[in-house]
N, C-alpha and C. Protein backbone atom coordinates (compact mmCIF):
# COMPACT_ATOMS: atom_id res chain seq x y z
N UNK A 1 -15.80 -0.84 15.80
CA UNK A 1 -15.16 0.36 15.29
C UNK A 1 -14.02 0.02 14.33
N UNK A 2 -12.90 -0.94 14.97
CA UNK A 2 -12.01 -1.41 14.09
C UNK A 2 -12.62 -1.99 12.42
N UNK A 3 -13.75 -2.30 12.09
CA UNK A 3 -14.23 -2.71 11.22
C UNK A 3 -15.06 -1.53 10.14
N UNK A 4 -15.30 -0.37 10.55
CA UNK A 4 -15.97 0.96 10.48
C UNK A 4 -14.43 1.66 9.25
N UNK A 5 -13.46 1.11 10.55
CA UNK A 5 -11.93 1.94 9.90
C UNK A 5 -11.77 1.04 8.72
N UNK A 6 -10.91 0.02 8.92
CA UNK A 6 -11.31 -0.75 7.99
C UNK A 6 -11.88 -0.29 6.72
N UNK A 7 -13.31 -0.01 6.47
CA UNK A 7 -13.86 -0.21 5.04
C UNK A 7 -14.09 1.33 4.68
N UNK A 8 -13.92 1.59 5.85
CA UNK A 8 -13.58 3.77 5.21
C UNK A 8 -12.20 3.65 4.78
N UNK A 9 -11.36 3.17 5.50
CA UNK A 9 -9.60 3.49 5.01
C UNK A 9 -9.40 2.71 3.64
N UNK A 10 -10.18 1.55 3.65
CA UNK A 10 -10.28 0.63 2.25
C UNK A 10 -10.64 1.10 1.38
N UNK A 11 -12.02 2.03 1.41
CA UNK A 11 -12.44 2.80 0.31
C UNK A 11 -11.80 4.28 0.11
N UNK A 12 -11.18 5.06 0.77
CA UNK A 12 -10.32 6.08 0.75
C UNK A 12 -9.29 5.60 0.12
N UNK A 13 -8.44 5.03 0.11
CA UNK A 13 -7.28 4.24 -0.26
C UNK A 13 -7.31 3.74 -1.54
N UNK A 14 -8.73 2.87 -1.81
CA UNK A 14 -9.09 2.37 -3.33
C UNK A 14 -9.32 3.32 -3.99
N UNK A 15 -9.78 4.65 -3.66
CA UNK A 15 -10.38 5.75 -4.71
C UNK A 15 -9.04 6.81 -5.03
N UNK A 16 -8.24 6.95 -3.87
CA UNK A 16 -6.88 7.49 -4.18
C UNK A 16 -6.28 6.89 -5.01
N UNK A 17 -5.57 5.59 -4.88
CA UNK A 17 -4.94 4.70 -5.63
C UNK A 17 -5.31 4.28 -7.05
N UNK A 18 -6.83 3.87 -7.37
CA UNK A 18 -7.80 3.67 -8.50
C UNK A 18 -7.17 5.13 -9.65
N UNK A 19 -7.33 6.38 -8.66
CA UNK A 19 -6.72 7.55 -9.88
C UNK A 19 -5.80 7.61 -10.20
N UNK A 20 -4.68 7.02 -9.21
CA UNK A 20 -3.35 7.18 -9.56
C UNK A 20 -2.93 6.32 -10.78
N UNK A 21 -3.75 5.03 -10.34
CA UNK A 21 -2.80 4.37 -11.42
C UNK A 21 -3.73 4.51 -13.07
N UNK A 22 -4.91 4.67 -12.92
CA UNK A 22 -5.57 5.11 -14.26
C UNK A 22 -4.71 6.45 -15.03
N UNK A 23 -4.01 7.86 -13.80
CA UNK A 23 -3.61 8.55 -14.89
C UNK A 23 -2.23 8.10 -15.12
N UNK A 24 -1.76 7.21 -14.22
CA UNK A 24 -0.15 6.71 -14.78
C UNK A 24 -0.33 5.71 -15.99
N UNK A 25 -1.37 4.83 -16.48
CA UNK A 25 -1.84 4.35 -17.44
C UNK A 25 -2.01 5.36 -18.76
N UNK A 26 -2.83 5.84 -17.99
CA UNK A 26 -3.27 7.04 -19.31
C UNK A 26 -1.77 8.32 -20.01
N UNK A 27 -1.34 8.02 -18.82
CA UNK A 27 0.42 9.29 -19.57
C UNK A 27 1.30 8.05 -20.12
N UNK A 28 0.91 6.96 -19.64
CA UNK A 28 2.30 5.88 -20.29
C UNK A 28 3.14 5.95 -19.39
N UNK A 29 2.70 6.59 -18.08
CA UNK A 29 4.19 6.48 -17.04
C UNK A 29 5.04 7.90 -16.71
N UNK A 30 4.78 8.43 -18.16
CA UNK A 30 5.27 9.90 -18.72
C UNK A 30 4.38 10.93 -17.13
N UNK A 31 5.40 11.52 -16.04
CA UNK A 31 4.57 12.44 -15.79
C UNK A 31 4.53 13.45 -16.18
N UNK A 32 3.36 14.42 -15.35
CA UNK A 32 3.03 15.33 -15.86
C UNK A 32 4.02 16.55 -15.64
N UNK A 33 3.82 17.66 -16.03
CA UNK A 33 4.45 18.94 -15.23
C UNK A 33 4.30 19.15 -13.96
N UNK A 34 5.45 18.59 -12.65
CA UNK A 34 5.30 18.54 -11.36
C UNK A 34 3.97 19.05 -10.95
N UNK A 35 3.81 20.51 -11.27
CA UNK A 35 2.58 21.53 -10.82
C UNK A 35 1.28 20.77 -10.95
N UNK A 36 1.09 20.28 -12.47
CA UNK A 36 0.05 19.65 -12.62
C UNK A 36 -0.23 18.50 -11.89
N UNK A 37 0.74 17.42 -12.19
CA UNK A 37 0.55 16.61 -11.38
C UNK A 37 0.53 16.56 -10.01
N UNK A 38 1.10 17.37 -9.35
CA UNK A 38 0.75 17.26 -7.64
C UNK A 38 -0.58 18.24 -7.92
N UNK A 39 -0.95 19.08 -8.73
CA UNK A 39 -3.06 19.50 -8.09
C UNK A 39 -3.32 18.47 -8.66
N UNK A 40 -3.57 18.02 -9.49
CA UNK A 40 -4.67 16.52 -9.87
C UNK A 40 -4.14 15.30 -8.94
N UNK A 41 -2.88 15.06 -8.23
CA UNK A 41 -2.90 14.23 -7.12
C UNK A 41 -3.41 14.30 -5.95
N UNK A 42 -3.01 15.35 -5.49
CA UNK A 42 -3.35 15.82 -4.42
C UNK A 42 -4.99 16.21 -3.96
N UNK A 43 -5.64 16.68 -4.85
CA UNK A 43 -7.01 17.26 -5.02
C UNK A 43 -8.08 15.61 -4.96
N UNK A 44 -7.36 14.72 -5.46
CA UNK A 44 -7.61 13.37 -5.84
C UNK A 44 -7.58 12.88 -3.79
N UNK A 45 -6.56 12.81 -3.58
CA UNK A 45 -6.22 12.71 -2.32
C UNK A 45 -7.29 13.05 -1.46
N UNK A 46 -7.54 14.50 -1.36
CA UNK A 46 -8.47 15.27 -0.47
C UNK A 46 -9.98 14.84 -0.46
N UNK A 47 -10.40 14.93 -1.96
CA UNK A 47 -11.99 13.60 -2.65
C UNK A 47 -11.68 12.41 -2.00
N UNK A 48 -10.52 11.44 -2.31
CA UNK A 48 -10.81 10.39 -1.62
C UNK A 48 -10.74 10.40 -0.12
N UNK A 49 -9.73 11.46 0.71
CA UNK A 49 -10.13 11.23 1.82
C UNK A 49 -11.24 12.13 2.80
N UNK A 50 -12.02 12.54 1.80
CA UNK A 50 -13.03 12.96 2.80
C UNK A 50 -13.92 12.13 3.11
N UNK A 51 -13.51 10.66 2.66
CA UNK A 51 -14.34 9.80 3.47
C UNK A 51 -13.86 9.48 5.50
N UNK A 52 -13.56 10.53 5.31
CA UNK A 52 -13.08 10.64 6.99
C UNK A 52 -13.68 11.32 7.54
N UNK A 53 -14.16 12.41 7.05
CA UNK A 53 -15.24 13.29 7.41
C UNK A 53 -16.98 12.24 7.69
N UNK A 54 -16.92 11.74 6.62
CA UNK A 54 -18.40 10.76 6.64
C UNK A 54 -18.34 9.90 7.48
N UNK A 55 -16.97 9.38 7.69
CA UNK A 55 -17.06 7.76 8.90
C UNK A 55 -17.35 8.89 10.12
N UNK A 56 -16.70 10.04 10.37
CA UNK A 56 -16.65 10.76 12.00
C UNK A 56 -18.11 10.93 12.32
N UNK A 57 -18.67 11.47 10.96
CA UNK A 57 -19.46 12.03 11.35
C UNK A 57 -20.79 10.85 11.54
N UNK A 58 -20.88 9.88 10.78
CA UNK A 58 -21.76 8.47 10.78
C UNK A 58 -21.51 8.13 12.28
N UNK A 59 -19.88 7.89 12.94
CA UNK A 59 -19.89 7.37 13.84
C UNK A 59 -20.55 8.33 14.75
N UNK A 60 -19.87 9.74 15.64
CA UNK A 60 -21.13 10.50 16.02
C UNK A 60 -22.36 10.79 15.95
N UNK A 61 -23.21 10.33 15.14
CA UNK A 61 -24.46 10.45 14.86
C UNK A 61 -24.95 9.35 15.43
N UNK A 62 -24.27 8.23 14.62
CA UNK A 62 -24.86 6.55 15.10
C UNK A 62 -24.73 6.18 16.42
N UNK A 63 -23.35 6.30 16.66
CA UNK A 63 -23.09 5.14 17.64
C UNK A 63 -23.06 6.35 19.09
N UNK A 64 -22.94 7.82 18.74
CA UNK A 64 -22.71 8.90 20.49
C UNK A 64 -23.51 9.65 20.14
N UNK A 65 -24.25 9.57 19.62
CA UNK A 65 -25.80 10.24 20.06
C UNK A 65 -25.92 12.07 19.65
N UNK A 66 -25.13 11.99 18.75
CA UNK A 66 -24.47 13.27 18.26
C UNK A 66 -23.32 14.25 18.50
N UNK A 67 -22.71 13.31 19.51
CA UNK A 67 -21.61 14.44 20.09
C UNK A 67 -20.10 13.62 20.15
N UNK A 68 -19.73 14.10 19.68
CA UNK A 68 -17.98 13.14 19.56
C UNK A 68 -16.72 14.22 20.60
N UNK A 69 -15.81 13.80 21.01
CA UNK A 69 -15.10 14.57 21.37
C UNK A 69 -13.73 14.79 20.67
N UNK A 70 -13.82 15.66 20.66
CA UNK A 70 -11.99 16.24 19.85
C UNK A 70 -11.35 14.46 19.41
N UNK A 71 -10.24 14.47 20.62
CA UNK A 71 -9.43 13.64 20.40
C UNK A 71 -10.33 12.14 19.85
N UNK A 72 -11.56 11.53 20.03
CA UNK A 72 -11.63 10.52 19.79
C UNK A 72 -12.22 10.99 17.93
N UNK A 73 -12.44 11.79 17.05
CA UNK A 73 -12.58 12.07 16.09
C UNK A 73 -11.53 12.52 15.23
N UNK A 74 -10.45 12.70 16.24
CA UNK A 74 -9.08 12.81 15.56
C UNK A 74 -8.04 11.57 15.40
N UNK A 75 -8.51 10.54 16.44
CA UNK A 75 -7.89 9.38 16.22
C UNK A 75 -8.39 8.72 15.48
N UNK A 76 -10.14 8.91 15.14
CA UNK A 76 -10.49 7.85 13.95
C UNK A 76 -10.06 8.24 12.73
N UNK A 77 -10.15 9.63 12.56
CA UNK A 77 -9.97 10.00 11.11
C UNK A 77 -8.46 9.77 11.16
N UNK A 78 -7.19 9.52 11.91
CA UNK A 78 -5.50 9.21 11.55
C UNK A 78 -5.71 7.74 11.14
N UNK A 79 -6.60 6.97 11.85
CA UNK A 79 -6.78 5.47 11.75
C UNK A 79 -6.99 5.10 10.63
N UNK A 80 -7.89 5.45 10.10
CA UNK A 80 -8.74 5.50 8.57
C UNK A 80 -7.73 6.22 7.31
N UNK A 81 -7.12 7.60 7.71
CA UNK A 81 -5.97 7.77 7.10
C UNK A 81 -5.12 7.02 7.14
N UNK A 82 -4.25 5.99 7.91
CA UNK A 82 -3.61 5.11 8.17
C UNK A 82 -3.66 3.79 7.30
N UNK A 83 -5.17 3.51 7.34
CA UNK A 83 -5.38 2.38 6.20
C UNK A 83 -5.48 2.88 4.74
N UNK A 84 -5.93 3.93 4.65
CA UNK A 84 -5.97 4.62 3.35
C UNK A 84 -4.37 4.46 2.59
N UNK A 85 -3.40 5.16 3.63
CA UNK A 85 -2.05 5.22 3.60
C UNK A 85 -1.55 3.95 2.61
N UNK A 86 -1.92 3.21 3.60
CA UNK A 86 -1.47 1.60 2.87
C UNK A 86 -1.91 1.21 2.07
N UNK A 87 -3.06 1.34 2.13
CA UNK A 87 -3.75 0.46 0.52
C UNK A 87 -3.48 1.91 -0.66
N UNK A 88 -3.11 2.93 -0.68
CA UNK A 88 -2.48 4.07 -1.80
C UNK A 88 -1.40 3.30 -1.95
N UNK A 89 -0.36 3.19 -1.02
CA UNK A 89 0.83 2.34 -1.03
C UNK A 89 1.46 1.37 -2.32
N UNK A 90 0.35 0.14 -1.59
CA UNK A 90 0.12 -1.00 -2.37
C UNK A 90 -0.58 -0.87 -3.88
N UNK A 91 -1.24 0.25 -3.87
CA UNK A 91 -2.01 -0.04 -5.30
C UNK A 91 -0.76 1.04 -6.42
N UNK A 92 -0.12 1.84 -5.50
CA UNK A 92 1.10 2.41 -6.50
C UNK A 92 2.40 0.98 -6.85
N UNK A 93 1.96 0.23 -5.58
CA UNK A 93 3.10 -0.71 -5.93
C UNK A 93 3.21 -1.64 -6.99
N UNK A 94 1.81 -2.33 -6.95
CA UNK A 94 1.27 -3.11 -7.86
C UNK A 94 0.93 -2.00 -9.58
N UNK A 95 0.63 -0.86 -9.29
CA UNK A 95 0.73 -0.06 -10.47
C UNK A 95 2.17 -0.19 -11.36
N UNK A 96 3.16 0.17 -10.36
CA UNK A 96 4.82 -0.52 -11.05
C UNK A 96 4.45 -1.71 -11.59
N UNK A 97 4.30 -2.46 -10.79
CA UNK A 97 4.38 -3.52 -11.27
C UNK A 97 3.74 -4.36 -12.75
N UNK A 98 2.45 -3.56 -12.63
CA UNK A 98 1.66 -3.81 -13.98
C UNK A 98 2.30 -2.95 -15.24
N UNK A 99 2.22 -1.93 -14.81
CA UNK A 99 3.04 -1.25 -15.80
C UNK A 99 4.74 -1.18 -16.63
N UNK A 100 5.27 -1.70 -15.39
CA UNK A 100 6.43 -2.20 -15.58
C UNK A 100 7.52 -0.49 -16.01
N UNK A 101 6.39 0.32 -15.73
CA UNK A 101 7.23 2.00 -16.03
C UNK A 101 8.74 1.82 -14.93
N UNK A 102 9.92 2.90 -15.07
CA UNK A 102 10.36 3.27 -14.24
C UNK A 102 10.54 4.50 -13.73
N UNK A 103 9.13 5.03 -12.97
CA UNK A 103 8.88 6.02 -12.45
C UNK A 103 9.87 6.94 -12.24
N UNK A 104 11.02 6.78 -11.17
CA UNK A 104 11.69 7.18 -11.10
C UNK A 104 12.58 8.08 -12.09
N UNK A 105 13.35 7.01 -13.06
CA UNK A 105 14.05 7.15 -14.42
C UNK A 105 12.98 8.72 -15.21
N UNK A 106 11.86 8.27 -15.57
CA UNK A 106 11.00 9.21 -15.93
C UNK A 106 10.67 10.44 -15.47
N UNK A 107 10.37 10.59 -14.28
CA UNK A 107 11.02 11.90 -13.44
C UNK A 107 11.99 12.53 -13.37
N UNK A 108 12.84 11.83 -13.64
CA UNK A 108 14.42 12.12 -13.35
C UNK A 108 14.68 13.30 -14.80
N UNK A 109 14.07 12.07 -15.81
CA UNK A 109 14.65 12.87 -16.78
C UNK A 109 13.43 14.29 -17.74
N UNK A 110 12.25 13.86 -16.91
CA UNK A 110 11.63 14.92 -17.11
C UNK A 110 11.83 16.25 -16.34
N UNK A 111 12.60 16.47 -15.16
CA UNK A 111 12.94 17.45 -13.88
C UNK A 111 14.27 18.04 -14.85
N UNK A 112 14.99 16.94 -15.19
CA UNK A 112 16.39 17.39 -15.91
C UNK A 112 16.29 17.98 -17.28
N UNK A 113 15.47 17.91 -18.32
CA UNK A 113 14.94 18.44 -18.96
C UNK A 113 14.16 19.69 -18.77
N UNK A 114 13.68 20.14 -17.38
CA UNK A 114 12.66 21.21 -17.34
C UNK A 114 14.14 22.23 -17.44
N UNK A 115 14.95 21.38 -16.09
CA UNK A 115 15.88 22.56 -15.64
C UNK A 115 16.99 22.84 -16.86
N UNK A 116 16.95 22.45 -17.74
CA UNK A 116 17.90 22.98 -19.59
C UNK A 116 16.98 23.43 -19.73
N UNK A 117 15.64 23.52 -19.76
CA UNK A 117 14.64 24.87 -20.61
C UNK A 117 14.84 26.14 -19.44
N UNK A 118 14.94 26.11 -18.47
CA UNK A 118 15.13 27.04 -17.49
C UNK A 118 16.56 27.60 -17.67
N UNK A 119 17.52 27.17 -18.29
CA UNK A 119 18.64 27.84 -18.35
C UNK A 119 19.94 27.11 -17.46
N UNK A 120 20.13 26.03 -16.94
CA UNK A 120 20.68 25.06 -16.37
C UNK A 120 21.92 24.78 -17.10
N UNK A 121 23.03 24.76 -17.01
CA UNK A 121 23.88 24.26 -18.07
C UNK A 121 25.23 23.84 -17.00
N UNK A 122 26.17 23.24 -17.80
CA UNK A 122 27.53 23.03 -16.85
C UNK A 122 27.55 21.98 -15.62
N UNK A 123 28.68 22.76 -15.22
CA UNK A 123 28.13 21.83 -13.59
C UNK A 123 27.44 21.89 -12.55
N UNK A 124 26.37 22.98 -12.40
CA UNK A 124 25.53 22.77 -11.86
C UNK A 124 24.21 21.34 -12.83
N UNK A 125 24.25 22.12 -13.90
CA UNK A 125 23.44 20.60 -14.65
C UNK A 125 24.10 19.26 -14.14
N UNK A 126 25.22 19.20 -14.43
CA UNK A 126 25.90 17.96 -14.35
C UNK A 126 25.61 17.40 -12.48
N UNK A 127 25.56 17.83 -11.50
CA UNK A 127 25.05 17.76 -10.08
C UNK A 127 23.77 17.84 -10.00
N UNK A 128 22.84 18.65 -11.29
CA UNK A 128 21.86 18.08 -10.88
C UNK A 128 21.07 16.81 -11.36
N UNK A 129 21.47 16.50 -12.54
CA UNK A 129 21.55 14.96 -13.53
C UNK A 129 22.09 13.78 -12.43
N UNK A 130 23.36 13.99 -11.59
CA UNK A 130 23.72 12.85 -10.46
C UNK A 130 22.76 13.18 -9.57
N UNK A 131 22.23 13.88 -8.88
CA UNK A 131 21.09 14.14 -7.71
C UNK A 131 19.94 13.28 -8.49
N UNK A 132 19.69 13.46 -9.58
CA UNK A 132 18.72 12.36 -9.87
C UNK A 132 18.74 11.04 -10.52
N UNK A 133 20.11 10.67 -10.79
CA UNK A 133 20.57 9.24 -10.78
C UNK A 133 20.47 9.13 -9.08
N UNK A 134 20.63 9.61 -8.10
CA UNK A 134 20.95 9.13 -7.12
C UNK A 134 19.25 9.07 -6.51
N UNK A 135 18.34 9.85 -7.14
CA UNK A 135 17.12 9.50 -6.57
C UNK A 135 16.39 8.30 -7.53
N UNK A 136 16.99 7.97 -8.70
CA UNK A 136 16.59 6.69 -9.71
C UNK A 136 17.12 5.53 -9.17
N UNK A 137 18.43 5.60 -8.13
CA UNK A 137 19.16 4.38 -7.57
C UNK A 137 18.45 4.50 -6.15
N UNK A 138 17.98 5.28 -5.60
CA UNK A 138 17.01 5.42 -3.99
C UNK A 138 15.77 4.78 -4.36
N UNK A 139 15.05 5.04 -5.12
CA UNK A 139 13.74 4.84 -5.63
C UNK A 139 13.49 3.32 -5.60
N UNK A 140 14.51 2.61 -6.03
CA UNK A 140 14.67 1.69 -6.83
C UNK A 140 14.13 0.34 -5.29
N UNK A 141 14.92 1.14 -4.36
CA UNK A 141 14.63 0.22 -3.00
C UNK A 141 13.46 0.67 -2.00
N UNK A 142 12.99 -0.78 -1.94
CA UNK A 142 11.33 -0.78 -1.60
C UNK A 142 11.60 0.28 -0.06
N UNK A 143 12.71 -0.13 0.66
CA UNK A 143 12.76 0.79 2.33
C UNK A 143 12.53 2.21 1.80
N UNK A 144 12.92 2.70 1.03
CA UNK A 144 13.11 4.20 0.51
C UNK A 144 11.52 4.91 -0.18
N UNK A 145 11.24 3.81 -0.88
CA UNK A 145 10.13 4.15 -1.86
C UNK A 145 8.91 3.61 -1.25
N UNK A 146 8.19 2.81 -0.24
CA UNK A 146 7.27 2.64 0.35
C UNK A 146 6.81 3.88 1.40
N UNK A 147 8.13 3.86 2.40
CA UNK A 147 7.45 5.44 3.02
C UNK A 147 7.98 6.79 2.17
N UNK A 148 8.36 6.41 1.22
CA UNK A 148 8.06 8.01 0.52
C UNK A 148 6.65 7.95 0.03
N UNK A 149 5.81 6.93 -0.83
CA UNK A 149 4.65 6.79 -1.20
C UNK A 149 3.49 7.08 0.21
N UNK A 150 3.55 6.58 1.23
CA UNK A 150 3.05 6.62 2.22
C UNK A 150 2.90 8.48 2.95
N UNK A 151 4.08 8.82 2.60
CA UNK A 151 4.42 10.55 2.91
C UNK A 151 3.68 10.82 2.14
N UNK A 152 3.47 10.79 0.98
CA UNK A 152 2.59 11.57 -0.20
C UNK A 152 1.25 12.10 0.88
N UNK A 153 0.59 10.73 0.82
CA UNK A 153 -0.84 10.47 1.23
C UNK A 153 -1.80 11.16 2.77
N UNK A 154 -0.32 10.42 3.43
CA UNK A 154 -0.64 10.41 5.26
C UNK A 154 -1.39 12.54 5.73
N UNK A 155 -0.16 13.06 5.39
CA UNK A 155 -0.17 14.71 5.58
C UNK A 155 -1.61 15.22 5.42
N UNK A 156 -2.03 14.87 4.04
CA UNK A 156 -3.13 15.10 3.44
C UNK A 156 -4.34 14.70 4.88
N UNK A 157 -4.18 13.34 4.81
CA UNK A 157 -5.10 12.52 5.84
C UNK A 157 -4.97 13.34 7.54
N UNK A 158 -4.07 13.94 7.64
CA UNK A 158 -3.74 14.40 9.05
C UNK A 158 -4.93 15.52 9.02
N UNK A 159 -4.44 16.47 7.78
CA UNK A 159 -5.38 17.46 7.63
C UNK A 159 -6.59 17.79 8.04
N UNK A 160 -7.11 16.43 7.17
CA UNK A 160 -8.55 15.80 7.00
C UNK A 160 -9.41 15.94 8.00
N UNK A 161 -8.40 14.97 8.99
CA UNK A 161 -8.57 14.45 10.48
C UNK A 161 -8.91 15.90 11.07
N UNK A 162 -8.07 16.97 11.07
CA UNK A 162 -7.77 18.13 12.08
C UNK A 162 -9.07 18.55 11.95
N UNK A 163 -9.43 18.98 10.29
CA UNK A 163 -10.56 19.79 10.14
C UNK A 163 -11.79 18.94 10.66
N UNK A 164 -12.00 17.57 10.30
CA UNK A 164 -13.18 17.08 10.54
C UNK A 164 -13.25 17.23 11.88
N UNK A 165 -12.59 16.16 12.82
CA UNK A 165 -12.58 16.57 14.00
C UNK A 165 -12.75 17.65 14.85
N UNK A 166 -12.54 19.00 14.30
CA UNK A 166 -12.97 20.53 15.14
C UNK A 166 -14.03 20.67 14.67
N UNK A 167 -14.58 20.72 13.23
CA UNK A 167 -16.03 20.81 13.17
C UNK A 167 -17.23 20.14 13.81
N UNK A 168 -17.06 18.22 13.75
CA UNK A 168 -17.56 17.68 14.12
C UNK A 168 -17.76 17.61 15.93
N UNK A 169 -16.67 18.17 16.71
CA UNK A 169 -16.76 17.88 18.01
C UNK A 169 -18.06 19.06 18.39
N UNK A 170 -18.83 19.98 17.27
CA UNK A 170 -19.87 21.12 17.73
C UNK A 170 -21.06 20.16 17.03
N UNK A 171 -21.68 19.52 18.28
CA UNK A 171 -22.96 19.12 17.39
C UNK A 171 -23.97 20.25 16.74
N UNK A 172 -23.81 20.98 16.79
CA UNK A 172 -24.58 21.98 15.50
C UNK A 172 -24.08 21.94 15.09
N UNK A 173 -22.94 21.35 14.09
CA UNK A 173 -22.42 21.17 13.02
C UNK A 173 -23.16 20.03 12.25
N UNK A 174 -24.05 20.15 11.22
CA UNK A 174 -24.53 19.19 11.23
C UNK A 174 -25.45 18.35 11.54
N UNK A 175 -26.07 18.63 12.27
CA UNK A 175 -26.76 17.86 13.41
C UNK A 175 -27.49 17.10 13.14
N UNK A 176 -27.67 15.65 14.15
CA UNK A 176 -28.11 14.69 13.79
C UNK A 176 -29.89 14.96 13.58
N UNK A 177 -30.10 14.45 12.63
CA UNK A 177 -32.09 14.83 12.10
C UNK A 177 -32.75 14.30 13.04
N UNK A 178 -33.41 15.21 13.94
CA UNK A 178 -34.24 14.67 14.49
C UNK A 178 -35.96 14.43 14.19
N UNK A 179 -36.58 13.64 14.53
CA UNK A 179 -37.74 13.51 13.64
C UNK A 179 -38.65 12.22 13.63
């Protein structure tokens, strides 16, 4: 089973990560309009992790004879989210790294820029320009910026887990072909 998680969380993880860093390639680092970019992340997220749905349901079919129970279809799909988690992680990390962008910096000053077209001025601007020097100087340290990358991903994967798992614990959901 540990080996099942493994190459589902590996390939969930590679197909999340694989988009991320192709559209951080493709903008130059430049993100998008928050909105946009969290649906094309996120939506990205949900595609790659519905390979949690396929391991639950492979493993119920294959290995329990069609019938899984709640909790053990909810722990595989967190498990598999779990490795997914990490290897998204690592492939945003190594994305910095290739790219050499500073994500952060770029956000910062694309958020601070939205909020002067919104009407922002003074010292509220000026508090909100330090709120994001202070998230360009947070960012910057791996303790801060590994489980924030990891938060992105995991939630999504919990989801995943909830839904697959209640569907899958009704073997008429699906049901294994008999024949």
């Amino acid at each position: 089973m540990l080996k099942k998680i493994l190459v589902h969380g590996l390939v969930a993880g590679l197909i999340a990560g694989a988009s991320m860093f192709v559209f951080t390639v493709a903008t130059s680092g430049r993100p998008p309009s928050p909105a946009y970019g969290m649906a094309i992340g996120y939506l990205t997220m949900l595609i790659a992790l519905s390979v949690v749905f396929v391991a639950v349901k492979r493993h119920r079919d294959r290995a329990l004879g069609g019938v899984i129970p709640f909790w053990t279809a909810f722990g595989i799909g967190l498990a598999i989210s779990v490795v997914a988690g990490v290897v998204y992680v690592l492939v945003w990390e190594a994305t910095l790294a290739i790219t050499r962008i500073d994500f952060a910096a770029e956000y910062g000053r694309m958020l601070v820029e939205q909020q002067k077209a919104e009407g922002l001025s003074g010292a509220a601007l000026a508090a909100f320009e330090a709120e994001m020097e202070r998230f360009r100087t947070d960012y910057a340290d791996p303790l801060y910026r590994l489980p924030m990358t990891f938060a992105e991903i995991f939630p999504v994967g919990v989801l995943v887990s909830l839904v697959s798992a209640a569907l899958l614990r009704n073997p008429r959901v699906l049901p294994v072909p008999r024949g």
